[in-house]
N, C-alpha and C. Protein backbone atom coordinates (compact mmCIF):
# COMPACT_ATOMS: atom_id res chain seq x y z
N UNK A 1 0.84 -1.19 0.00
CA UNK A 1 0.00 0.00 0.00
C UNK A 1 0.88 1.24 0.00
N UNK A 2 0.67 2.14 -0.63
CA UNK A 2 1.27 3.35 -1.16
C UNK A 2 0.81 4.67 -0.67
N UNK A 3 1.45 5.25 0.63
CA UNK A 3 0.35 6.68 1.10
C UNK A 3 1.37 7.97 0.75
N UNK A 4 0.82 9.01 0.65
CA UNK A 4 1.55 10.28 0.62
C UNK A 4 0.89 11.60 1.12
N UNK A 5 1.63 12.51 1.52
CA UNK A 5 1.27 13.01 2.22
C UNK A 5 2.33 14.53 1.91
N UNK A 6 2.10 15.58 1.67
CA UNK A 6 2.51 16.92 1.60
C UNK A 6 1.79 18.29 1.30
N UNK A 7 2.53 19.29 1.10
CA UNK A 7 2.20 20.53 1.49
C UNK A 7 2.84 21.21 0.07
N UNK A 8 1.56 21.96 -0.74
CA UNK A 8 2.01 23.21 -1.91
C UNK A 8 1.91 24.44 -1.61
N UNK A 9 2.91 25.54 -1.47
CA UNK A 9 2.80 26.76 -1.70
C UNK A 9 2.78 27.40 -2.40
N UNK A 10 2.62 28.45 -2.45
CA UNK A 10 2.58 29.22 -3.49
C UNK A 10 2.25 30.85 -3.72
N UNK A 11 3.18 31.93 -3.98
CA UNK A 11 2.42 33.42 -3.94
C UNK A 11 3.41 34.06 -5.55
N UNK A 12 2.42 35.07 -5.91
CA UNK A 12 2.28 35.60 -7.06
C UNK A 12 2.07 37.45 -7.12
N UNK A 13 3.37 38.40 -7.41
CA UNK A 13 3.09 39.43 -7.35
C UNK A 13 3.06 40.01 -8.89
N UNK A 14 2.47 41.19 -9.06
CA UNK A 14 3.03 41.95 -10.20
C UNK A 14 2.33 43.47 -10.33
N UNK A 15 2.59 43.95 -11.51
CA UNK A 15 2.72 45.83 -11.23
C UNK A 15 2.52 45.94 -12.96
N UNK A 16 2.01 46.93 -13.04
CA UNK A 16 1.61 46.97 -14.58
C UNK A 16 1.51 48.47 -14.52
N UNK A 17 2.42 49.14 -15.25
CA UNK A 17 2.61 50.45 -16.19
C UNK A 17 2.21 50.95 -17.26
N UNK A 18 1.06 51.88 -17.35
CA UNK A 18 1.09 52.37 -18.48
C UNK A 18 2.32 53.62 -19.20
N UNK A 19 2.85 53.12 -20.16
CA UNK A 19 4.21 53.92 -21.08
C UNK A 19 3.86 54.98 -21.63
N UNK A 20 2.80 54.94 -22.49
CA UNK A 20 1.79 56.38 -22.88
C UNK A 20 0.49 55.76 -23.54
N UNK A 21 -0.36 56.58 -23.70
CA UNK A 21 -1.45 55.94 -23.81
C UNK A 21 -2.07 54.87 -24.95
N UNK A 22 -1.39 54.65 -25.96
CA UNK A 22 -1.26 53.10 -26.19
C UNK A 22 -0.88 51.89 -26.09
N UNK A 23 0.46 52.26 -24.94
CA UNK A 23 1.19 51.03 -24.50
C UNK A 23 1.06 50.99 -23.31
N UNK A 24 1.12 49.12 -23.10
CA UNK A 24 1.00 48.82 -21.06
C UNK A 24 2.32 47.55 -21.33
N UNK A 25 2.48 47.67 -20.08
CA UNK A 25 3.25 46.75 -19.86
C UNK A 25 2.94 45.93 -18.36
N UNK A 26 3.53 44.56 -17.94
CA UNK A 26 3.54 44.42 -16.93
C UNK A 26 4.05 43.29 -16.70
N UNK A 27 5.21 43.72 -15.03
CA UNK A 27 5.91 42.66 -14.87
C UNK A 27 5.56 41.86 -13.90
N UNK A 28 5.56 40.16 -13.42
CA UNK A 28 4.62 39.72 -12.70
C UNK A 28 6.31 38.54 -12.10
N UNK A 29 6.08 38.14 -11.00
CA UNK A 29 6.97 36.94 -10.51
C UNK A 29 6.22 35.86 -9.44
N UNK A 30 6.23 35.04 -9.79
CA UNK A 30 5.91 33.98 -8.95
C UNK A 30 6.62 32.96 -8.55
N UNK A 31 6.14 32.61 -7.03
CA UNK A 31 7.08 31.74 -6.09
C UNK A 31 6.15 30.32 -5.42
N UNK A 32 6.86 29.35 -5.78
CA UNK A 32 6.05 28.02 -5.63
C UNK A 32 7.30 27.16 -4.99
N UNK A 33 6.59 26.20 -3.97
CA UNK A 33 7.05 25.38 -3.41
C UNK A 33 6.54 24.13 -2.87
N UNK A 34 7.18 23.20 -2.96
CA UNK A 34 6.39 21.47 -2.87
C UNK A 34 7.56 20.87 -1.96
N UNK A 35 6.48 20.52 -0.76
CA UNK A 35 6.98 19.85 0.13
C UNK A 35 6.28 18.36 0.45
N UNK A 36 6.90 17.46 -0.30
CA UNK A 36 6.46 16.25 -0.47
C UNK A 36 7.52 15.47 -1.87
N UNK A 37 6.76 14.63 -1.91
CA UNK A 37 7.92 13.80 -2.99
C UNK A 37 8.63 13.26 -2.01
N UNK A 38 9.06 13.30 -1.08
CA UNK A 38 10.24 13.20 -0.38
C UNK A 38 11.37 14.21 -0.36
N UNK A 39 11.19 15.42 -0.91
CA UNK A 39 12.04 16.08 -1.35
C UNK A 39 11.46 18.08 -1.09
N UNK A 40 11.80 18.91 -0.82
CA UNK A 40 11.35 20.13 -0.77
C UNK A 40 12.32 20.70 -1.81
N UNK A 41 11.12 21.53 -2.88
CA UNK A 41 11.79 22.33 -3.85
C UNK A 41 11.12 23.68 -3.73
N UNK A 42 11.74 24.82 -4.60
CA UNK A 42 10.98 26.11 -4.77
C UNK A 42 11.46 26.51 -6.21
N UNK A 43 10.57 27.14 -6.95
CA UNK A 43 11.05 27.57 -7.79
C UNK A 43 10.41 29.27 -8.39
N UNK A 44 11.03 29.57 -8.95
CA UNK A 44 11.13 31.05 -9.15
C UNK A 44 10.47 31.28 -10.41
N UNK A 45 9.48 32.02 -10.75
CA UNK A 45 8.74 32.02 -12.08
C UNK A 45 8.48 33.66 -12.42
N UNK A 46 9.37 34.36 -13.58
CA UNK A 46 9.59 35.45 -13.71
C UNK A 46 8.61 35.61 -15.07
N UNK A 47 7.46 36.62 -15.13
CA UNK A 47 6.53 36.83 -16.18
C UNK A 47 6.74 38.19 -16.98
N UNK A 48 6.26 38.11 -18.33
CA UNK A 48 6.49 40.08 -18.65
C UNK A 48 5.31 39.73 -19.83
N UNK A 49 4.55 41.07 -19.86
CA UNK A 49 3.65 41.26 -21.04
C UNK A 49 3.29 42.43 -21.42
N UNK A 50 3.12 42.75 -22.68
CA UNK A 50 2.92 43.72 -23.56
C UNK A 50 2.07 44.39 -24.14
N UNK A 51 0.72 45.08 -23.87
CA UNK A 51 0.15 45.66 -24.66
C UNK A 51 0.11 46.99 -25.48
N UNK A 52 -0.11 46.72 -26.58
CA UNK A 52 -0.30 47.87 -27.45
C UNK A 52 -1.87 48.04 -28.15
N UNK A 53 -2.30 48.99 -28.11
CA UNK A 53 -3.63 49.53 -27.97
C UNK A 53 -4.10 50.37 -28.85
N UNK A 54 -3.74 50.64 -30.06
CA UNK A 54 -3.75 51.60 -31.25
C UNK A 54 -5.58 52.36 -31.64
N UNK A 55 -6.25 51.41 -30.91
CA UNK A 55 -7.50 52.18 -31.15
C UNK A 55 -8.57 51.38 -30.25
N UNK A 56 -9.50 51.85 -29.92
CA UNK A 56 -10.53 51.05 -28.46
C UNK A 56 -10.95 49.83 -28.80
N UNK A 57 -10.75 49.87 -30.56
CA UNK A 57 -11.76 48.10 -30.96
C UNK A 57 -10.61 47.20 -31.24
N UNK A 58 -9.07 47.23 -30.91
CA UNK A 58 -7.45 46.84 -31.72
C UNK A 58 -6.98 46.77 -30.20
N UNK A 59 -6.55 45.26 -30.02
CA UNK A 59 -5.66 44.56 -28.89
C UNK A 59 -4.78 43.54 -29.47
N UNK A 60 -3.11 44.03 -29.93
CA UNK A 60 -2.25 43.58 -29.86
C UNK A 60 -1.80 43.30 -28.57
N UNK A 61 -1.16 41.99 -27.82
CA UNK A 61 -0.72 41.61 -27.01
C UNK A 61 0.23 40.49 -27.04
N UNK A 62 1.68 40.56 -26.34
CA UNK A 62 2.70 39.93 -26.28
C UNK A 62 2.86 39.71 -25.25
N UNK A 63 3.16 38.07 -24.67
CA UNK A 63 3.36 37.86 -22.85
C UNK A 63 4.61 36.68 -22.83
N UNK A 64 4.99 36.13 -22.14
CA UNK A 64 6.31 35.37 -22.29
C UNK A 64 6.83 35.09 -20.69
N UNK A 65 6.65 34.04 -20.31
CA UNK A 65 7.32 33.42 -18.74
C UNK A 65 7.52 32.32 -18.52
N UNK A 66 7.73 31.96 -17.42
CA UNK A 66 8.19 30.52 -16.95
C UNK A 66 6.67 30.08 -16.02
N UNK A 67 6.12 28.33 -16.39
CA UNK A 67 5.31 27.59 -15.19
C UNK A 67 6.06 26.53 -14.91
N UNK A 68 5.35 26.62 -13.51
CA UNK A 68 6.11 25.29 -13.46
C UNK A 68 4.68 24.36 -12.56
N UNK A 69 4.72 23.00 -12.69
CA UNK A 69 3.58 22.29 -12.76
C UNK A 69 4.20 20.95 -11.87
N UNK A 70 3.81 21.13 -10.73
CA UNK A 70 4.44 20.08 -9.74
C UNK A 70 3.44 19.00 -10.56
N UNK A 71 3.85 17.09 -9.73
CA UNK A 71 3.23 16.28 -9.96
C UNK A 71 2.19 16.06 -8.98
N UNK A 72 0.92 16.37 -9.76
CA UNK A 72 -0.38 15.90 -8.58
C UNK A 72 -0.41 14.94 -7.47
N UNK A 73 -0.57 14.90 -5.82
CA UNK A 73 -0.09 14.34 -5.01
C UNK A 73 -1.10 12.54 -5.39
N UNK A 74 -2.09 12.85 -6.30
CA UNK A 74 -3.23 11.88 -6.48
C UNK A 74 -3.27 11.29 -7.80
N UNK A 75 -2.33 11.90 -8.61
CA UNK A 75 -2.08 11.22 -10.33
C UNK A 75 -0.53 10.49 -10.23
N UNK A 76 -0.17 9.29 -9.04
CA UNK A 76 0.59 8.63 -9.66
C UNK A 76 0.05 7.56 -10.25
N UNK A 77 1.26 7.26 -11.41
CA UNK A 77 0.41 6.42 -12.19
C UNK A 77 0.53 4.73 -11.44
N UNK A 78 -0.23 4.73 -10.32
CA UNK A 78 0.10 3.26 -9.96
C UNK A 78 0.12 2.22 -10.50
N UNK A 79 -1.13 2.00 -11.55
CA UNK A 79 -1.68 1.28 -12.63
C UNK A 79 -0.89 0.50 -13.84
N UNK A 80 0.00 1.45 -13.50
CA UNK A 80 1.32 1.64 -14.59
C UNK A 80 2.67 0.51 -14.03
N UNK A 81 2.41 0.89 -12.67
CA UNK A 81 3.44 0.04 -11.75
C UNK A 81 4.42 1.49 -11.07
N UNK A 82 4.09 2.44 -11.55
CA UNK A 82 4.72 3.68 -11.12
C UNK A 82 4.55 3.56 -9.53
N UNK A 83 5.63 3.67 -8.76
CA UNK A 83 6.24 3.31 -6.99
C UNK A 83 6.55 5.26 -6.70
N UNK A 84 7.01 6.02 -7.53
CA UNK A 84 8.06 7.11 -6.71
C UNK A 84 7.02 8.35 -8.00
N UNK A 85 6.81 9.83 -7.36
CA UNK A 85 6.70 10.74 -8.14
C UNK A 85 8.19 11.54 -8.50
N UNK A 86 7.31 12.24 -9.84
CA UNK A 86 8.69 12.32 -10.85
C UNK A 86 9.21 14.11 -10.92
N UNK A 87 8.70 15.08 -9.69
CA UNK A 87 8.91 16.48 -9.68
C UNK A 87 8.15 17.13 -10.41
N UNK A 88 8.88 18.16 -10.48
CA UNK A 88 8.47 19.51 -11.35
C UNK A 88 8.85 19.33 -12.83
N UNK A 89 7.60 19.83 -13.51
CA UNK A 89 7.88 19.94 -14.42
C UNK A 89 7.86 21.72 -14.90
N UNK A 90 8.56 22.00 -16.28
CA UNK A 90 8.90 23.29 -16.20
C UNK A 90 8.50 23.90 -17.72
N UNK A 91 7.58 24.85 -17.94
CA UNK A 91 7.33 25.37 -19.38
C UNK A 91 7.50 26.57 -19.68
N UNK A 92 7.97 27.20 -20.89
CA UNK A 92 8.44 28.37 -21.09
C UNK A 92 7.44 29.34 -22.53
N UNK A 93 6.76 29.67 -21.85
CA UNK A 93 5.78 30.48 -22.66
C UNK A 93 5.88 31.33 -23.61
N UNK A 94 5.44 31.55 -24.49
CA UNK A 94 5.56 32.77 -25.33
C UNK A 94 4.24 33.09 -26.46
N UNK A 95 3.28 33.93 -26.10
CA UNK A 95 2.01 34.12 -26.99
C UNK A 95 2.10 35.35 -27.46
N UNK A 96 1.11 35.06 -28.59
CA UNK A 96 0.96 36.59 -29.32
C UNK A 96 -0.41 36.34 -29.96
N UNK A 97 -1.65 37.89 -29.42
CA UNK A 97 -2.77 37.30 -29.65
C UNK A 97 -2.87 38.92 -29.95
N UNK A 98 -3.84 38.79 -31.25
CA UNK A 98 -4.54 40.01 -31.48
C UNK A 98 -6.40 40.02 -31.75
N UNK A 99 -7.00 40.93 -31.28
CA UNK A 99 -8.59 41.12 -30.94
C UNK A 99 -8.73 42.13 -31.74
N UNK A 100 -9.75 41.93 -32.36
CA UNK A 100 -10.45 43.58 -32.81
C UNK A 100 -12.06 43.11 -32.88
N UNK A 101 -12.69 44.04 -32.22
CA UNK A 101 -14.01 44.40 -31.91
C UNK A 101 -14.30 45.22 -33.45
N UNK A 102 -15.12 44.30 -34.26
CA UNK A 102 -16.22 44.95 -35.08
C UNK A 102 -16.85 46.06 -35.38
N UNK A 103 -17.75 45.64 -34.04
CA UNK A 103 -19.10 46.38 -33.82
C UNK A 103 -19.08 46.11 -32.08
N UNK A 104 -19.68 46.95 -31.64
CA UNK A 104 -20.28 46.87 -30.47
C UNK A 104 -20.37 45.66 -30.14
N UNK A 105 -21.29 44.93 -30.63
CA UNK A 105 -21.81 43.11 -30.49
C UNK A 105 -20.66 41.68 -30.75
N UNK A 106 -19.82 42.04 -31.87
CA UNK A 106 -19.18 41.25 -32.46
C UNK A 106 -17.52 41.87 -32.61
N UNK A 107 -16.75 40.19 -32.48
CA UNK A 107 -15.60 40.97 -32.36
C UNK A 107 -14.97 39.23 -32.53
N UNK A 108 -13.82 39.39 -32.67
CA UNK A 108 -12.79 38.38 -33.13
C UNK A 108 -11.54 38.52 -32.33
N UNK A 109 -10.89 36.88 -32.43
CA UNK A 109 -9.44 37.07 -31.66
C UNK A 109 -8.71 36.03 -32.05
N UNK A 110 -7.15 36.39 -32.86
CA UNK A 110 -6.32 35.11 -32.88
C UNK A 110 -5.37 34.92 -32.20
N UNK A 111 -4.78 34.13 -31.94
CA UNK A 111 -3.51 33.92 -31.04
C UNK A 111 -2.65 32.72 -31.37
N UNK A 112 -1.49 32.97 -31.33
CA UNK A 112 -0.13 32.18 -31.73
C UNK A 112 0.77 31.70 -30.02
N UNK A 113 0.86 30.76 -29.82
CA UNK A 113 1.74 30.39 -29.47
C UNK A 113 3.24 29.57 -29.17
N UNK A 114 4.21 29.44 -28.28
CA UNK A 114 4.81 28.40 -28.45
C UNK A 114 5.53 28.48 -26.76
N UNK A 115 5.41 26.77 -26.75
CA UNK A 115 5.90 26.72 -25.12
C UNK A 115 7.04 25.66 -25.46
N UNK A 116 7.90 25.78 -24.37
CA UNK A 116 9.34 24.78 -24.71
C UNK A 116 8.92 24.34 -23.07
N UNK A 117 9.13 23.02 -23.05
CA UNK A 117 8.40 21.89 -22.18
C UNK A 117 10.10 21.55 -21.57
N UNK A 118 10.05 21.24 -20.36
CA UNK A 118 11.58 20.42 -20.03
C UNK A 118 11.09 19.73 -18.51
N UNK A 119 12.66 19.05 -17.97
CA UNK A 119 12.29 18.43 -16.90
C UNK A 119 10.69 16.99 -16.61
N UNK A 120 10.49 16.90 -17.86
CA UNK A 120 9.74 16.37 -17.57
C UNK A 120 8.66 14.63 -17.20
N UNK A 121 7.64 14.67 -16.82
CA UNK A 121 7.55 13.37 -16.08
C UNK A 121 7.33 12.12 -17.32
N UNK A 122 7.71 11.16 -17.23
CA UNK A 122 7.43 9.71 -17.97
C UNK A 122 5.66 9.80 -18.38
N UNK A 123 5.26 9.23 -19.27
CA UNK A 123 3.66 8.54 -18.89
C UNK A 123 3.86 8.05 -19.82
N UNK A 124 2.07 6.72 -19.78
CA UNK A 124 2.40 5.81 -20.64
C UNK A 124 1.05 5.85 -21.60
N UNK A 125 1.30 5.16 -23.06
CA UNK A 125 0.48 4.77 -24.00
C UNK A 125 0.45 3.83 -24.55
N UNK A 126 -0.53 3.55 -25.45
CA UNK A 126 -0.82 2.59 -25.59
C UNK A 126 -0.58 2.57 -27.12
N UNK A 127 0.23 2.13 -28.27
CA UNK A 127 0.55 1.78 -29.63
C UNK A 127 -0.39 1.44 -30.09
N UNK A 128 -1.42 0.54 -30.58
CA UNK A 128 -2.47 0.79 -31.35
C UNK A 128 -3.54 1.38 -30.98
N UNK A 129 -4.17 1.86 -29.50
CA UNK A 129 -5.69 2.04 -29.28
C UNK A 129 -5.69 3.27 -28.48
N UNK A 130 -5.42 4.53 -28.46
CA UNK A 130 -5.33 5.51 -27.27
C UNK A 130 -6.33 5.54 -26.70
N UNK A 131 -7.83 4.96 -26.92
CA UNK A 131 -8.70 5.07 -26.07
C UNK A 131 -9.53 3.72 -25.82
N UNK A 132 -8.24 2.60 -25.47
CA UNK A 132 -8.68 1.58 -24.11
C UNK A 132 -9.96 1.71 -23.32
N UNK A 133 -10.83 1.30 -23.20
CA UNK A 133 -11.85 0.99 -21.62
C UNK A 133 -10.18 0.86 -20.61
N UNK A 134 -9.70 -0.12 -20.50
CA UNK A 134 -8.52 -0.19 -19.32
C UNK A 134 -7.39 -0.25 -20.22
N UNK A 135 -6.61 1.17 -20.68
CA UNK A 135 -5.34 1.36 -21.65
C UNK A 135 -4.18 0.36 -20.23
N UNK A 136 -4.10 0.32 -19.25
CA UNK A 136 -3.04 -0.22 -18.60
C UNK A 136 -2.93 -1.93 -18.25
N UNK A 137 -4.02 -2.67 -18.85
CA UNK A 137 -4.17 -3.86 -18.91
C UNK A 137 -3.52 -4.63 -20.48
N UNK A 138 -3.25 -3.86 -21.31
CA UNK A 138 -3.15 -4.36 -22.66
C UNK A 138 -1.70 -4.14 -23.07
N UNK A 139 -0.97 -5.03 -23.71
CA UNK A 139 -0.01 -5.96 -24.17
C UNK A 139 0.41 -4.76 -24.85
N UNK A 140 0.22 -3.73 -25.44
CA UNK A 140 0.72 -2.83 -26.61
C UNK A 140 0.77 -1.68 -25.55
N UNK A 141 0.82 -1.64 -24.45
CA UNK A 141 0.97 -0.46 -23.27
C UNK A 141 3.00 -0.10 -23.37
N UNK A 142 3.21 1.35 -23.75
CA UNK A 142 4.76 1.51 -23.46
C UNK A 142 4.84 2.64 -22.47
N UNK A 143 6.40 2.79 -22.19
CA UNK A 143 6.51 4.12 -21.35
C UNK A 143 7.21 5.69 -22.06
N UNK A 144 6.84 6.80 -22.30
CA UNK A 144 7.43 7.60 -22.98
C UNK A 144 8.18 8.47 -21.78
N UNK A 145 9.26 8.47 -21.87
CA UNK A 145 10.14 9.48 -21.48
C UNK A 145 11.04 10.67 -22.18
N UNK A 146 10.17 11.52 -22.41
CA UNK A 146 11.39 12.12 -23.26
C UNK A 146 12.08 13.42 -22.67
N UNK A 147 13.26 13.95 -22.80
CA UNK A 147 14.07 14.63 -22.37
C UNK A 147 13.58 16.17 -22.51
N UNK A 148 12.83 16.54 -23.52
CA UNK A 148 12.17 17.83 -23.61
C UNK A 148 11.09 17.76 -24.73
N UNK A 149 10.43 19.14 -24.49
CA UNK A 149 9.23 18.99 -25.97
C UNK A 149 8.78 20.05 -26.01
N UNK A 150 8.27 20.55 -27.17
CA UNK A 150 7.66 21.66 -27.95
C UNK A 150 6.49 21.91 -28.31
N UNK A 151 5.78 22.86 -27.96
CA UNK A 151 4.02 22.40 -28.55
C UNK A 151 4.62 24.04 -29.39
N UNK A 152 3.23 23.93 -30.36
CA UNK A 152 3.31 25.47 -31.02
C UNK A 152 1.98 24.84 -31.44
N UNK A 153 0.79 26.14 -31.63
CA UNK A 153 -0.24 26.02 -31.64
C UNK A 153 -0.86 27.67 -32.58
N UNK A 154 -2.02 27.67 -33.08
CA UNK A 154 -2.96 29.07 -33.14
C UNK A 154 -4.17 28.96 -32.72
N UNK A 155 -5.01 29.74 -32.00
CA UNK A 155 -6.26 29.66 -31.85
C UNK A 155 -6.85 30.69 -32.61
N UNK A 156 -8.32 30.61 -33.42
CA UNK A 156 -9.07 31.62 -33.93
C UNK A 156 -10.50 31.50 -33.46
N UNK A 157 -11.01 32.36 -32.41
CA UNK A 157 -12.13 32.12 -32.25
C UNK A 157 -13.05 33.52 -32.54
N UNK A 158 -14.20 33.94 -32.48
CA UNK A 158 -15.48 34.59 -33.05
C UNK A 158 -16.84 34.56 -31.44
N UNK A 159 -17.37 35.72 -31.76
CA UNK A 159 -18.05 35.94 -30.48
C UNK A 159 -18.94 36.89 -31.04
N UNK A 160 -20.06 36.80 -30.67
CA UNK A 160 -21.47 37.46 -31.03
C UNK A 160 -22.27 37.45 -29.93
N UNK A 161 -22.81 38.48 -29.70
CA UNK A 161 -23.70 39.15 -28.55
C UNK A 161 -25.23 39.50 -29.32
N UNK A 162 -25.95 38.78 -29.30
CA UNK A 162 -27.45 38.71 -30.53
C UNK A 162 -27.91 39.65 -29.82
N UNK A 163 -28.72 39.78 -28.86
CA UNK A 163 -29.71 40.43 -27.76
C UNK A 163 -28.28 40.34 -26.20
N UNK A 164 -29.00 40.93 -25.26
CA UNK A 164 -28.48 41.17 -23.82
C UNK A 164 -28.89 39.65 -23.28
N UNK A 165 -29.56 38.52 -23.84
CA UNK A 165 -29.54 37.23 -23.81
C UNK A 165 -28.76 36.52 -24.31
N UNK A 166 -28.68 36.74 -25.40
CA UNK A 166 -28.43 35.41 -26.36
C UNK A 166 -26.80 35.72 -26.93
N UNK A 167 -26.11 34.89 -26.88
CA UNK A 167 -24.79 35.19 -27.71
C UNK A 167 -24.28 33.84 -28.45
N UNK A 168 -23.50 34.19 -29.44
CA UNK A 168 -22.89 32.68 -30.19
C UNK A 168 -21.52 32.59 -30.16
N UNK A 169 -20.73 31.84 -29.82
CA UNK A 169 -19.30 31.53 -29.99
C UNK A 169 -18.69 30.76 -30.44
N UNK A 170 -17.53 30.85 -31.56
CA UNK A 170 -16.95 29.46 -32.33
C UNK A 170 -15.50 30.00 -32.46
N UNK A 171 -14.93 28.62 -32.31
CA UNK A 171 -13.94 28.78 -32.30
C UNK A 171 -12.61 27.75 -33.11
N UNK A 172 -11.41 27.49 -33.68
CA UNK A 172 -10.66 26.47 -33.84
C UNK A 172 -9.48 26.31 -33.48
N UNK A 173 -9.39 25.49 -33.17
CA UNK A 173 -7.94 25.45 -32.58
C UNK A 173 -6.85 24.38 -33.36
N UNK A 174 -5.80 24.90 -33.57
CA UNK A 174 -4.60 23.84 -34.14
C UNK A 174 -3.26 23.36 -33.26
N UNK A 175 -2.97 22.66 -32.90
CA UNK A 175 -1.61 22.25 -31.96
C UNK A 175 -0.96 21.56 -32.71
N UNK A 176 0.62 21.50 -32.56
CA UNK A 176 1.38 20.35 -32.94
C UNK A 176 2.39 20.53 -32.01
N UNK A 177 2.53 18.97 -31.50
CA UNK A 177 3.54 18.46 -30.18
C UNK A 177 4.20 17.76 -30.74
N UNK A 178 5.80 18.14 -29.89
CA UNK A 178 6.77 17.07 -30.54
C UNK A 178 7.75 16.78 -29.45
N UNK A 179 7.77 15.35 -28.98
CA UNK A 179 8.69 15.08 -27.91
C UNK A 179 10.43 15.14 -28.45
N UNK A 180 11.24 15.35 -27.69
CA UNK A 180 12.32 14.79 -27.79
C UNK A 180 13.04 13.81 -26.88
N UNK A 181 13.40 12.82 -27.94
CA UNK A 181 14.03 11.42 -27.15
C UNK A 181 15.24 11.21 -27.97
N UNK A 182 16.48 10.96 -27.08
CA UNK A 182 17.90 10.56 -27.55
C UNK A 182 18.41 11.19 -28.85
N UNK A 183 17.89 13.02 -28.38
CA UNK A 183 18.22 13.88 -29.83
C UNK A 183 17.86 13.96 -30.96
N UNK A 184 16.47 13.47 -30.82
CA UNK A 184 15.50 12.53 -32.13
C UNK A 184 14.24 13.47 -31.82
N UNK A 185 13.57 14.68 -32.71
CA UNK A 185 12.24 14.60 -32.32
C UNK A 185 10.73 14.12 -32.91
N UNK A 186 9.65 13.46 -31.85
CA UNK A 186 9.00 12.98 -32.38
C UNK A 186 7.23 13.21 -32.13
N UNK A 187 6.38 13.32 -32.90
CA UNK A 187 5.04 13.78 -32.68
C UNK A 187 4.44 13.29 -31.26
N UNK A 188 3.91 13.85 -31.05
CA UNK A 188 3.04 13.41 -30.21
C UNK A 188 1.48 12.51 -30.45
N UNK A 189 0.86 12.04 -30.26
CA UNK A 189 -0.03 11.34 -30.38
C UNK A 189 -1.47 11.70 -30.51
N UNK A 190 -1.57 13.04 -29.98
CA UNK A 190 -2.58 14.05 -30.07
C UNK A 190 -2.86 15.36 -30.82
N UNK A 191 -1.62 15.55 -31.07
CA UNK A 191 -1.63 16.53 -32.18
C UNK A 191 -2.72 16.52 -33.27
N UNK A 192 -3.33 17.89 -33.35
CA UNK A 192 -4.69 17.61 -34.15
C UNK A 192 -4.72 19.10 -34.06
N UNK A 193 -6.57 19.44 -34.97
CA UNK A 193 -7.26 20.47 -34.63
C UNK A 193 -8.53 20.20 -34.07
N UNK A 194 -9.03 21.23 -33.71
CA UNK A 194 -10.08 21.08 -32.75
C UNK A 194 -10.99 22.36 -33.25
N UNK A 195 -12.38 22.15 -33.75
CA UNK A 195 -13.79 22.87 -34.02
C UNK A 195 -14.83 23.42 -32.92
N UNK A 196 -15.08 24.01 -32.34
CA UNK A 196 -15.67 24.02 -31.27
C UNK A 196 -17.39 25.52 -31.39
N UNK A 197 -18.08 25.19 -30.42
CA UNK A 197 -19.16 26.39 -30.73
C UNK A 197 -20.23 26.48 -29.82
């Protein structure tokens, strides 16, 4: 039988300047700490973002920092045969999203990103079936570990305000993930787009 038992902290400051009246800025830092694993860590998470504002219906915005994403004290993978959790994991942000409002009612927004993934934990899949009833019972189950990884993605979504009731929203989304293993990189398994409304 397998028990655990610890303590997450965590605090988050920041300060935001306006430069002149189309530009903001703002710098943000956050401080996290995990006491459990067997192990006490802290880590330091330094944020900065950018707006530029050229007219009331026009939101250019640039943001860029560090997360970091301890391992849930309740997602080891026991199932797996997983005995020990695997730390922090650590991602490095960088978006760029622009909005422009229409009309009063209607308005649009795209956004670009890309995060560089490191430090991070093992999990496992399954080679022919990713969606098993029990993926950890079956013969084609492996373990992926890879040394770092890359997502880069765009979102375009749409927003309509009909009446002070009613509104419609759609949106799509595109990702592509790519692990790296032994200096080799390789897709991820989920990589797709996504329709939504």
């Amino acid at each position: 039988q397998l028990t655990a038992s610890g303590n997450v902290f965590g605090a988050y400051i920041s300060d935001r300047w306006r430069l002149n009246p189309d530009w903001v800025t703002e710098l943000g830092l956050r401080w996290d700490q995990q006491d459990y694993y067997g192990f006490t860590k802290a880590q330091w998470s330094p944020r900065v973002a950018l707006l530029f504002q050229p007219a009331d219906e026009q939101r250019v915005s640039l943001s860029a920092g560090d997360y970091y994403q301890p391992e849930d004290i309740l997602s080891l993978q026991v199932a797996d045969g997983s005995t020990e959790f695997h730390g922090v994991e650590k991602a490095r942000h960088v978006i760029l999203s622009y909005q422009h409002a229409l009309s009063p009612a209607f308005q649009w927004r795209a956004e670009a990103y890309l995060k560089k993934l490191s430090q991070l934990r093992p999990w496992y899949e399954n080679a022919f079936d990713l969606y098993e009833f029990l993926p950890e019972g079956q013969a084609d189950r492996y373990r992926v570990a890879p040394d770092s990884a890359r997502v880069k993605g765009v979102e375009l979504s749409f927003q309509h305000h009909i009446t002070s009731k009613w509104q419609w929203h759609a949106s799509y989304s595109w990702s592509n993930a790519q692990d790296s293993i032994n200096g080799r990189w390789y897709p991820r398994s989920w990589t797709k787009g996504t329709l939504s409304s």
